[in-house]
C-alpha atoms as a PDB file:
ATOM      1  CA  UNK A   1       0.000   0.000   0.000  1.00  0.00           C
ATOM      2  CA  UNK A   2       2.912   2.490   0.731  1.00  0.00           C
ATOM      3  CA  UNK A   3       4.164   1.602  -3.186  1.00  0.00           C
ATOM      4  CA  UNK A   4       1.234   2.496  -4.389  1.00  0.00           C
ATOM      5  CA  UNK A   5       0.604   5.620  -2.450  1.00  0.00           C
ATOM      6  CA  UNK A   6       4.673   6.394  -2.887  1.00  0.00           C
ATOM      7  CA  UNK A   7       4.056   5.679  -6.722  1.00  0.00           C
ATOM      8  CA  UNK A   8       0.937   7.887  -6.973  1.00  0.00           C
ATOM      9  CA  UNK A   9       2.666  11.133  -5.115  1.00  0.00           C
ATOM     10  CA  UNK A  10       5.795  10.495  -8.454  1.00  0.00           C
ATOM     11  CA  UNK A  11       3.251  10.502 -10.789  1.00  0.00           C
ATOM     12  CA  UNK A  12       1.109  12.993  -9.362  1.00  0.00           C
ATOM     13  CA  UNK A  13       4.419  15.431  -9.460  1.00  0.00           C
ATOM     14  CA  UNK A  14       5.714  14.389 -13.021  1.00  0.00           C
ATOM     15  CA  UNK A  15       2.148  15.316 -14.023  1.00  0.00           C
ATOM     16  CA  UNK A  16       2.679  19.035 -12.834  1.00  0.00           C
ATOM     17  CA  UNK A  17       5.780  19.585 -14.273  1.00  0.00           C
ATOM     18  CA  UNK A  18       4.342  18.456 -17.592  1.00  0.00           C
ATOM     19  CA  UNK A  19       1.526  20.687 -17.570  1.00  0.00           C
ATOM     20  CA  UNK A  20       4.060  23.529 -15.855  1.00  0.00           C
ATOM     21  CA  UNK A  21       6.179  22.750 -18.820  1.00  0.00           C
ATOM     22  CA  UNK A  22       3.485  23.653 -21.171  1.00  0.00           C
ATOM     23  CA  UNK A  23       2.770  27.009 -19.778  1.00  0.00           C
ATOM     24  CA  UNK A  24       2.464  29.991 -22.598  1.00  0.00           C
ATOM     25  CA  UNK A  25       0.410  28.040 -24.759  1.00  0.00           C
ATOM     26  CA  UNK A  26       3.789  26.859 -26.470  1.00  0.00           C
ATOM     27  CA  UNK A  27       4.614  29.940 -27.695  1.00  0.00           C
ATOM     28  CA  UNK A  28       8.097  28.913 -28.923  1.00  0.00           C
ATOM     29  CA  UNK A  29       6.671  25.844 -30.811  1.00  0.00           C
ATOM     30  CA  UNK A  30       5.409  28.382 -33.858  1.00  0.00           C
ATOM     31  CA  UNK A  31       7.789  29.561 -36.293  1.00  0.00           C
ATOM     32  CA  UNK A  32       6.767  33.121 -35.052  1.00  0.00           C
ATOM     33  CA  UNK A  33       5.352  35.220 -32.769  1.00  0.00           C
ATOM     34  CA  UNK A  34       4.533  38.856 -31.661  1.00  0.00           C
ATOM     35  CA  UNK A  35       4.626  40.969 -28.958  1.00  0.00           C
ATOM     36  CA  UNK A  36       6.098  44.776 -27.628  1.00  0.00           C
ATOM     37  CA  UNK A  37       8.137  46.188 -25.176  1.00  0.00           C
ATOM     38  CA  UNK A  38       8.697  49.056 -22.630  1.00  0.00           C
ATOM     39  CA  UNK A  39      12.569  49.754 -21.997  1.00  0.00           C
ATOM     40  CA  UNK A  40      14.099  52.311 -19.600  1.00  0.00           C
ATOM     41  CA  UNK A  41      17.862  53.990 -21.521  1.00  0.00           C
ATOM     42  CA  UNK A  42      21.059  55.144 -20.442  1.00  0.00           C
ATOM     43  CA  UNK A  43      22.306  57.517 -22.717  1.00  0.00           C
ATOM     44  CA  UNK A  44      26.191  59.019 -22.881  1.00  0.00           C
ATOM     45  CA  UNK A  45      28.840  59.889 -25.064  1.00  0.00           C
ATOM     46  CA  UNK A  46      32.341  57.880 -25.606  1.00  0.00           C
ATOM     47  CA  UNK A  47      34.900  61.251 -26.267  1.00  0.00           C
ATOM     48  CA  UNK A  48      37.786  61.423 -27.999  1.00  0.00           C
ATOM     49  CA  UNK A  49      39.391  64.939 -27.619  1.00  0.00           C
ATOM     50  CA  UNK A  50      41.545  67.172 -29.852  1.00  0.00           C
ATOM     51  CA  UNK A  51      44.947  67.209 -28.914  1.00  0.00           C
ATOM     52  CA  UNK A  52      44.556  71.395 -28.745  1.00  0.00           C
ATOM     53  CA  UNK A  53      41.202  70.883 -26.575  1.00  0.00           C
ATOM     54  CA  UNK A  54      42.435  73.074 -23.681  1.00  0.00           C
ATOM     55  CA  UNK A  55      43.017  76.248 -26.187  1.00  0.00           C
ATOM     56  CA  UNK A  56      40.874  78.931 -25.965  1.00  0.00           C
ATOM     57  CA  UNK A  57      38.670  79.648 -28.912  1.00  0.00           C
ATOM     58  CA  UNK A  58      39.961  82.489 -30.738  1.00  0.00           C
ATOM     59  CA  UNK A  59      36.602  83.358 -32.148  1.00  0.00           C
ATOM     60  CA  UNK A  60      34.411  83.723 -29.487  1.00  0.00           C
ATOM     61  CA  UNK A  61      32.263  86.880 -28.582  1.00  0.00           C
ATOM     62  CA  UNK A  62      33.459  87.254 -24.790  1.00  0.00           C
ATOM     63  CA  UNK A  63      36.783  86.455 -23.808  1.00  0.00           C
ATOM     64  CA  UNK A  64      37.687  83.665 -24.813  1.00  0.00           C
ATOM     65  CA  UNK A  65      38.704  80.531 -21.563  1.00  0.00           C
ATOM     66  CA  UNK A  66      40.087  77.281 -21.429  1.00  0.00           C
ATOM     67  CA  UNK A  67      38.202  74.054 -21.307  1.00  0.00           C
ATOM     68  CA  UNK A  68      39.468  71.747 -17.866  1.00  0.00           C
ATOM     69  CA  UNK A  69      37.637  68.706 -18.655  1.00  0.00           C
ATOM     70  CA  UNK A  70      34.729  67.741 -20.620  1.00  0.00           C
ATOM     71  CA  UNK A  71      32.867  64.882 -19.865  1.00  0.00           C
ATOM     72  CA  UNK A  72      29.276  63.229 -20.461  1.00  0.00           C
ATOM     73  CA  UNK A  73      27.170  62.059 -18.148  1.00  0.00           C
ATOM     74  CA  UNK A  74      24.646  58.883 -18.156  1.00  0.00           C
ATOM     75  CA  UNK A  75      21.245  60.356 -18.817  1.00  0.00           C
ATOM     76  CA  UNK A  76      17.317  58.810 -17.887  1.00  0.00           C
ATOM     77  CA  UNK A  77      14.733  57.963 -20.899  1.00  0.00           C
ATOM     78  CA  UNK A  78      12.594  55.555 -22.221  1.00  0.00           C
ATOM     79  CA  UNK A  79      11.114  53.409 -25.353  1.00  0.00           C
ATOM     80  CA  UNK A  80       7.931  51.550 -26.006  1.00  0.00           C
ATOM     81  CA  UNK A  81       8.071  49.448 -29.140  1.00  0.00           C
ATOM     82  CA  UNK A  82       7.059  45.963 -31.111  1.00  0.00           C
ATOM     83  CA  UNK A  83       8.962  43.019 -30.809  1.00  0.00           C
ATOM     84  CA  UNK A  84       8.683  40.186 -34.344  1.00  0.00           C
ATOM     85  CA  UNK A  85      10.464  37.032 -33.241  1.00  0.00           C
ATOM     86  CA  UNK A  86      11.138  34.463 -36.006  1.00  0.00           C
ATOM     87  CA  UNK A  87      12.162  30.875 -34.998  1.00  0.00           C
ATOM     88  CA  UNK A  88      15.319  29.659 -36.517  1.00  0.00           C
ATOM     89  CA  UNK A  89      16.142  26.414 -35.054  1.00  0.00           C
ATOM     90  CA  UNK A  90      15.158  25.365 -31.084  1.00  0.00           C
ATOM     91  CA  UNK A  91      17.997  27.278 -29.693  1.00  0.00           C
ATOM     92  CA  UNK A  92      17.772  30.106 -32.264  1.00  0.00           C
ATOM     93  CA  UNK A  93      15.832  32.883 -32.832  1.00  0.00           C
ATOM     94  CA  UNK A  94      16.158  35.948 -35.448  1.00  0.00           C
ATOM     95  CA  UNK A  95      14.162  39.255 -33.450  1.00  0.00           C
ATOM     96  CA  UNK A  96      13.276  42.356 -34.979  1.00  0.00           C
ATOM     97  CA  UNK A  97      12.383  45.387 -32.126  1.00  0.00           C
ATOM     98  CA  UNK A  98      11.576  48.998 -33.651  1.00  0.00           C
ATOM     99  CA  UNK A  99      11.209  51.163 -30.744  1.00  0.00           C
ATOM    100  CA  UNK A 100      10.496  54.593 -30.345  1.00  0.00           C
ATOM    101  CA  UNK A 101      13.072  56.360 -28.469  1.00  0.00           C
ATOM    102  CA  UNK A 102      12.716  59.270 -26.499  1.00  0.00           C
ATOM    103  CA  UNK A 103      16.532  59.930 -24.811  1.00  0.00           C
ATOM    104  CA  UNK A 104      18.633  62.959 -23.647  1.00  0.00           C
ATOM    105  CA  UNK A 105      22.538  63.424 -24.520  1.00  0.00           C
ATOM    106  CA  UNK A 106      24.512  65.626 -22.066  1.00  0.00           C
ATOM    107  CA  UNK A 107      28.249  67.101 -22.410  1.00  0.00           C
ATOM    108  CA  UNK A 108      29.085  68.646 -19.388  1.00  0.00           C
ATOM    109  CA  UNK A 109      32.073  70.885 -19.923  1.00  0.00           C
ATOM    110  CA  UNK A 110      34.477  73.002 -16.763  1.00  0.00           C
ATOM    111  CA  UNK A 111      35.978  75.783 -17.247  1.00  0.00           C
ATOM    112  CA  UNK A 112      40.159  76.178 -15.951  1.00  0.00           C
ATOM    113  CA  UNK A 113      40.254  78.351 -12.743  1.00  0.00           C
ATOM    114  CA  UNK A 114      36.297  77.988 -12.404  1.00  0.00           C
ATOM    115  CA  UNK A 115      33.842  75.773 -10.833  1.00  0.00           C
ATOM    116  CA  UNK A 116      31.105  76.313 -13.220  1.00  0.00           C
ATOM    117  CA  UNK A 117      29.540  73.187 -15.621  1.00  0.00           C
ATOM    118  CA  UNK A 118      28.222  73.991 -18.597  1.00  0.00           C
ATOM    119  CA  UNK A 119      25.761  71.712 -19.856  1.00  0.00           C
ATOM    120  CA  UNK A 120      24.999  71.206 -23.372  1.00  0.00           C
ATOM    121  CA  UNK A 121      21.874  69.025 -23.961  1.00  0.00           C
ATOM    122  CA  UNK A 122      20.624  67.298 -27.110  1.00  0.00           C
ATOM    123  CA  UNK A 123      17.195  66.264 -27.258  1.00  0.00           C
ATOM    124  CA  UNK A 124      16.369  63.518 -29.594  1.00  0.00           C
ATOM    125  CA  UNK A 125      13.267  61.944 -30.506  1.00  0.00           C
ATOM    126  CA  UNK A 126      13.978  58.205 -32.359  1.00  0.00           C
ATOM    127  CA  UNK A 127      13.271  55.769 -34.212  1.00  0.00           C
ATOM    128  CA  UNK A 128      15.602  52.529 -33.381  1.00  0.00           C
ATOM    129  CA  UNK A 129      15.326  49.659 -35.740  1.00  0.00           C
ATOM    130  CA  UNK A 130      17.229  46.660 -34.028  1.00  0.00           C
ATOM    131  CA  UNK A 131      17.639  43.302 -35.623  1.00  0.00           C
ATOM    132  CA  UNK A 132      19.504  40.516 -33.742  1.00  0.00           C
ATOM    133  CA  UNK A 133      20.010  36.757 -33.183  1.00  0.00           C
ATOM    134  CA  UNK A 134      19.037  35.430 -30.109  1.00  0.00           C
ATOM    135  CA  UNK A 135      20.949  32.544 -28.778  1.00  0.00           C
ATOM    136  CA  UNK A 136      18.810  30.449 -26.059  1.00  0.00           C
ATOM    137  CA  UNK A 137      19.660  27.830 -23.427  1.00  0.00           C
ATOM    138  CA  UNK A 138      16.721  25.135 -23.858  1.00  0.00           C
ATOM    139  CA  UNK A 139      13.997  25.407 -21.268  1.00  0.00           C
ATOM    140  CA  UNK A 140      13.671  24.305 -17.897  1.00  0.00           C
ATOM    141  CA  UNK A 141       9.738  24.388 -17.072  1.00  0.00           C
ATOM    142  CA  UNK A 142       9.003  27.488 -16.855  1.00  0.00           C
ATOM    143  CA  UNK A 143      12.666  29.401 -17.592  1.00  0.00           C
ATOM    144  CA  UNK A 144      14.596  30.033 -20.756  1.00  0.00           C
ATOM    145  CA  UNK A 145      17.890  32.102 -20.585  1.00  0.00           C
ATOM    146  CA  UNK A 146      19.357  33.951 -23.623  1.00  0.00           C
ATOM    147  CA  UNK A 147      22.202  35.782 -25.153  1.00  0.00           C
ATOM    148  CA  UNK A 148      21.911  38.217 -28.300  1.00  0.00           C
ATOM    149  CA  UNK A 149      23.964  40.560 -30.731  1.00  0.00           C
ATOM    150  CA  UNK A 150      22.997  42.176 -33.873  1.00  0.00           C
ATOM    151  CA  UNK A 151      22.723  45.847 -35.652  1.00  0.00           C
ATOM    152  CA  UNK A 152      20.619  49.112 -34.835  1.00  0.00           C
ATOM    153  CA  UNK A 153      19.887  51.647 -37.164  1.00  0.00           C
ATOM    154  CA  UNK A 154      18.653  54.970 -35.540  1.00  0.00           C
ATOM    155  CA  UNK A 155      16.800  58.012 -37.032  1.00  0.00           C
ATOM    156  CA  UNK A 156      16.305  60.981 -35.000  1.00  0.00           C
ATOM    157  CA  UNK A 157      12.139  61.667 -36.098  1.00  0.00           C
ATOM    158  CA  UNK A 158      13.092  65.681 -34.445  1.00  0.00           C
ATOM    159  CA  UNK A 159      16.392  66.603 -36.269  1.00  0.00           C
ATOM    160  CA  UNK A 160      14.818  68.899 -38.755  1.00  0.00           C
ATOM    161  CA  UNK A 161      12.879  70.711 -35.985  1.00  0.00           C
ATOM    162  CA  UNK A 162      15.963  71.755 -33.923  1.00  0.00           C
ATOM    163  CA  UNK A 163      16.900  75.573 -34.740  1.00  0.00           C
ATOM    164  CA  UNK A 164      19.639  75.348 -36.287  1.00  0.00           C
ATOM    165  CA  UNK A 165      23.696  77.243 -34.810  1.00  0.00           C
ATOM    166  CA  UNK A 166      23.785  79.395 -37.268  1.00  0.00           C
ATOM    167  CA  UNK A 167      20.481  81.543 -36.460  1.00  0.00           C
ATOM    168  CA  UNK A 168      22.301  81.587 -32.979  1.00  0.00           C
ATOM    169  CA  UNK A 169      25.054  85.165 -32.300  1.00  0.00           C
ATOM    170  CA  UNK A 170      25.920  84.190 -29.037  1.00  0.00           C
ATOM    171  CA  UNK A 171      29.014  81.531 -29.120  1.00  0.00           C
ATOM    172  CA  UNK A 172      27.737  80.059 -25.260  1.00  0.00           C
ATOM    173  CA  UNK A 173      24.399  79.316 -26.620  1.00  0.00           C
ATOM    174  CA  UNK A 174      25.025  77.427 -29.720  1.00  0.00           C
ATOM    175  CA  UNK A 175      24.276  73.632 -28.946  1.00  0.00           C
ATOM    176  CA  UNK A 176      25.821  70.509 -29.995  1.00  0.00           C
ATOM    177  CA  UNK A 177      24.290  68.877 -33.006  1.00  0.00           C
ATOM    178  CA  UNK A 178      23.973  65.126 -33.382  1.00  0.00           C
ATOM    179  CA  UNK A 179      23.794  63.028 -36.865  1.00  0.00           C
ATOM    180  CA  UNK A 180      20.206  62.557 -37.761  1.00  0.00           C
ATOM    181  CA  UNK A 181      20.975  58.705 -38.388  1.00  0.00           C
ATOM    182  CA  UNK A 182      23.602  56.457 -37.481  1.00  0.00           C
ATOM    183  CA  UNK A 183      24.532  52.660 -36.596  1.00  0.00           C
ATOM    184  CA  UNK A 184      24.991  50.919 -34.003  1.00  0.00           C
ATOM    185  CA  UNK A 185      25.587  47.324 -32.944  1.00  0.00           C
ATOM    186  CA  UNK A 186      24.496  45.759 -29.416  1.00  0.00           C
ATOM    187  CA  UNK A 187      25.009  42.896 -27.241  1.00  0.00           C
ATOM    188  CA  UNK A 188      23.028  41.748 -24.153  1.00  0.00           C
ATOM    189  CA  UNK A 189      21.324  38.957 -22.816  1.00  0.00           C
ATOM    190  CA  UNK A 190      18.026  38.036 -20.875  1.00  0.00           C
ATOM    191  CA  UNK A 191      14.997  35.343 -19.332  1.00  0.00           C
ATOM    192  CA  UNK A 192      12.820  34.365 -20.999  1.00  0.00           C
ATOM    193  CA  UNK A 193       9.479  33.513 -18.075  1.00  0.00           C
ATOM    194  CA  UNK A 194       6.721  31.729 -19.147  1.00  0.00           C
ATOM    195  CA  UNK A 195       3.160  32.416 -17.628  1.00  0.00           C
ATOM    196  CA  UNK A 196      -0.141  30.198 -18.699  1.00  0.00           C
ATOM    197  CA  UNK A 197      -0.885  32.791 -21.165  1.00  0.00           C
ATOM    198  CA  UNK A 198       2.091  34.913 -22.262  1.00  0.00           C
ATOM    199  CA  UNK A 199       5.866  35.276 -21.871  1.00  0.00           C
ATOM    200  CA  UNK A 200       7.463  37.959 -20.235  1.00  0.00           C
ATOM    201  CA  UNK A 201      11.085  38.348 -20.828  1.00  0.00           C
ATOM    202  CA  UNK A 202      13.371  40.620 -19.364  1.00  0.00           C
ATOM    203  CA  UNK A 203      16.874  41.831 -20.849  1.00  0.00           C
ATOM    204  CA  UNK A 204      19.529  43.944 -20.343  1.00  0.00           C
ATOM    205  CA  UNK A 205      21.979  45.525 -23.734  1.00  0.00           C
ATOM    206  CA  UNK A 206      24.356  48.013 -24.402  1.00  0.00           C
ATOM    207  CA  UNK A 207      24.927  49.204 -27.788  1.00  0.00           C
ATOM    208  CA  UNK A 208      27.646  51.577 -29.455  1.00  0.00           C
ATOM    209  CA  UNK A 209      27.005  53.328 -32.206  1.00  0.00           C
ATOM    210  CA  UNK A 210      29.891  52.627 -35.016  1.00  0.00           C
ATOM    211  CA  UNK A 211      31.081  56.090 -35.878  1.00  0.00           C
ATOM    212  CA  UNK A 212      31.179  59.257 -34.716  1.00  0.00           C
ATOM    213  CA  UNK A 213      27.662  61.264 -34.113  1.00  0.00           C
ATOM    214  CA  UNK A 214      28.534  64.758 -33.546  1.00  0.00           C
ATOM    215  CA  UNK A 215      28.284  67.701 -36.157  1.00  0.00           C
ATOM    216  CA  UNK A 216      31.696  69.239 -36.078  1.00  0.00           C
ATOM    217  CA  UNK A 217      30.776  72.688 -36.579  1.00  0.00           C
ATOM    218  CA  UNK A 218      33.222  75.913 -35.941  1.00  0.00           C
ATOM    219  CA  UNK A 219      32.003  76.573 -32.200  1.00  0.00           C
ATOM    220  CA  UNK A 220      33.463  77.039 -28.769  1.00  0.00           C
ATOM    221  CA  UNK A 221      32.030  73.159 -27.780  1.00  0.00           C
ATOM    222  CA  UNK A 222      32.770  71.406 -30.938  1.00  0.00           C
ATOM    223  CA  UNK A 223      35.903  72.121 -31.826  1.00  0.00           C
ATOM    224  CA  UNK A 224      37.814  70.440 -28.780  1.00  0.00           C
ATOM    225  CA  UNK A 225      35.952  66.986 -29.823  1.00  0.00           C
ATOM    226  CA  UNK A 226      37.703  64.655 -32.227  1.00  0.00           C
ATOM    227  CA  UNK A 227      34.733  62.411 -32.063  1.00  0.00           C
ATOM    228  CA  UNK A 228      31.838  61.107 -30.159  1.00  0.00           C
ATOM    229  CA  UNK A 229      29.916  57.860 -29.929  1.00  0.00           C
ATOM    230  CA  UNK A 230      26.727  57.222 -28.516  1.00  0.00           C
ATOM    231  CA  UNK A 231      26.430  54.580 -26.206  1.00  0.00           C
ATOM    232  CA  UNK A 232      22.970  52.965 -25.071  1.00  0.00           C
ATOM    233  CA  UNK A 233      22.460  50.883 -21.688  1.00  0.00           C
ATOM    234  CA  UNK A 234      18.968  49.506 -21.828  1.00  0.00           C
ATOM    235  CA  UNK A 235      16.834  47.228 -19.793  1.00  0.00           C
ATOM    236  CA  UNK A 236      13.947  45.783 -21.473  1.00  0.00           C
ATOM    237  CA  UNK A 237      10.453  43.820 -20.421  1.00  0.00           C
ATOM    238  CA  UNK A 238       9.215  42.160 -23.365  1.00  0.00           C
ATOM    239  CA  UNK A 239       5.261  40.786 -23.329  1.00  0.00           C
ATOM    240  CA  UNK A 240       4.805  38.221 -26.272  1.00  0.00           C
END
């Protein structure tokens, strides 16, 4: 009698782990699938300085100081977007995410002999079009884990709406202009947590854009900058 009450609690529990196993309505079992996303961004610039960056600029309107550091800051935003996830093999997946992107970029620049940051924002309003390959562990009942890399191509949707330096006298007013569209490429990896009707996945990614971003016009803030790349943190929930 203890067998078969022994053998009944085994298959009792094999029986939930099946069913637990089938959670999600086998949502990986189709050769795709849809779903979108809400992500929270890091935004800062990679710099590369001039080796003249501490000169003063000869052409500004007041007199006419030397830099002491410039730097860039991590700065807050978000994205809401799609997700299309196509099924490659079991372990394999090819993922397309446009997101729209609304994200800050700060340079923060000190003066010598002064204690004074000057802060020169660029406000950008974008359209990211990731396209990766996501690499996943095989799943254990209700958990998947997951590595990914692929390209991002950006457009900023608010370029053409930014006044533009040269409507600008003042040299300490004029702003630092970013490309309107660039690429990038990004690596990160994530879990992948199935619920009985949907899958919730959550990620983290950084991404680098491939060449330099800034507009290298003739002004006090752009000419100590060699280059600039934009560099992304992101963390992700994905509902699919």
């Amino acid at each position: 009698m203890k067998k078969l009450t022994l053998l009944f609690i085994v298959l009792l529990c094999a029986t939930k782990v099946v069913n637990a196993q089938n959670w999600a309505g086998g949502i990986d079992d189709g050769s795709y699938n849809w779903g979108y996303t809400f992500q929270y961004i890091s935004a800062e610039y990679k710099i590369w300085k001039n080796p003249n960056w501490r000169d003063p600029y000869s052409d500004a309107n007041d007199d006419p100081r030397s830099f002491n550091s410039i730097s860039s800051k991590p700065t807050p935003g978000f994205a809401i977007g799609f997700v299309a996830n196509g099924k490659i093999t079991n372990n394999v997946d090819g993922r397309f995410t446009p997101t729209l992107v609304f994200s800050d970029r700060i340079m923060d620049y000190t003066y010598a002999g002064s204690d004074e940051i000057v802060s020169k924002k660029t406000q950008a309003t974008m359209i990211d079009m990731p396209l990766s390959l996501k690499l996943k562990s095989n799943r254990l009942m209700n958990f998947r884990a997951y590595v990914l890399g692929g390209l991002k191509y950006s457009v900023d949707m608010a370029s053409k709406k930014k006044q533009s330096n040269i409507d600008i006298l003042d040299e300490q007013e004029k702003n630092l202009r970013n490309k309107r569209n660039f690429l990038s490429y990004e690596a990160g990896a994530g879990m992948d947590f199935y619920f009985p009707f949907f899958k919730m996945s959550t990620e983290v990614k950084v991404s680098h854009s491939f060449k330099d971003i800034i507009i290298h016009e003739n002004t006090v803030f752009a000419n100590p900058i060699e280059k600039a790349k934009l560099r992304h943190f992101t963390f992700s929930l994905f509902f699919e």
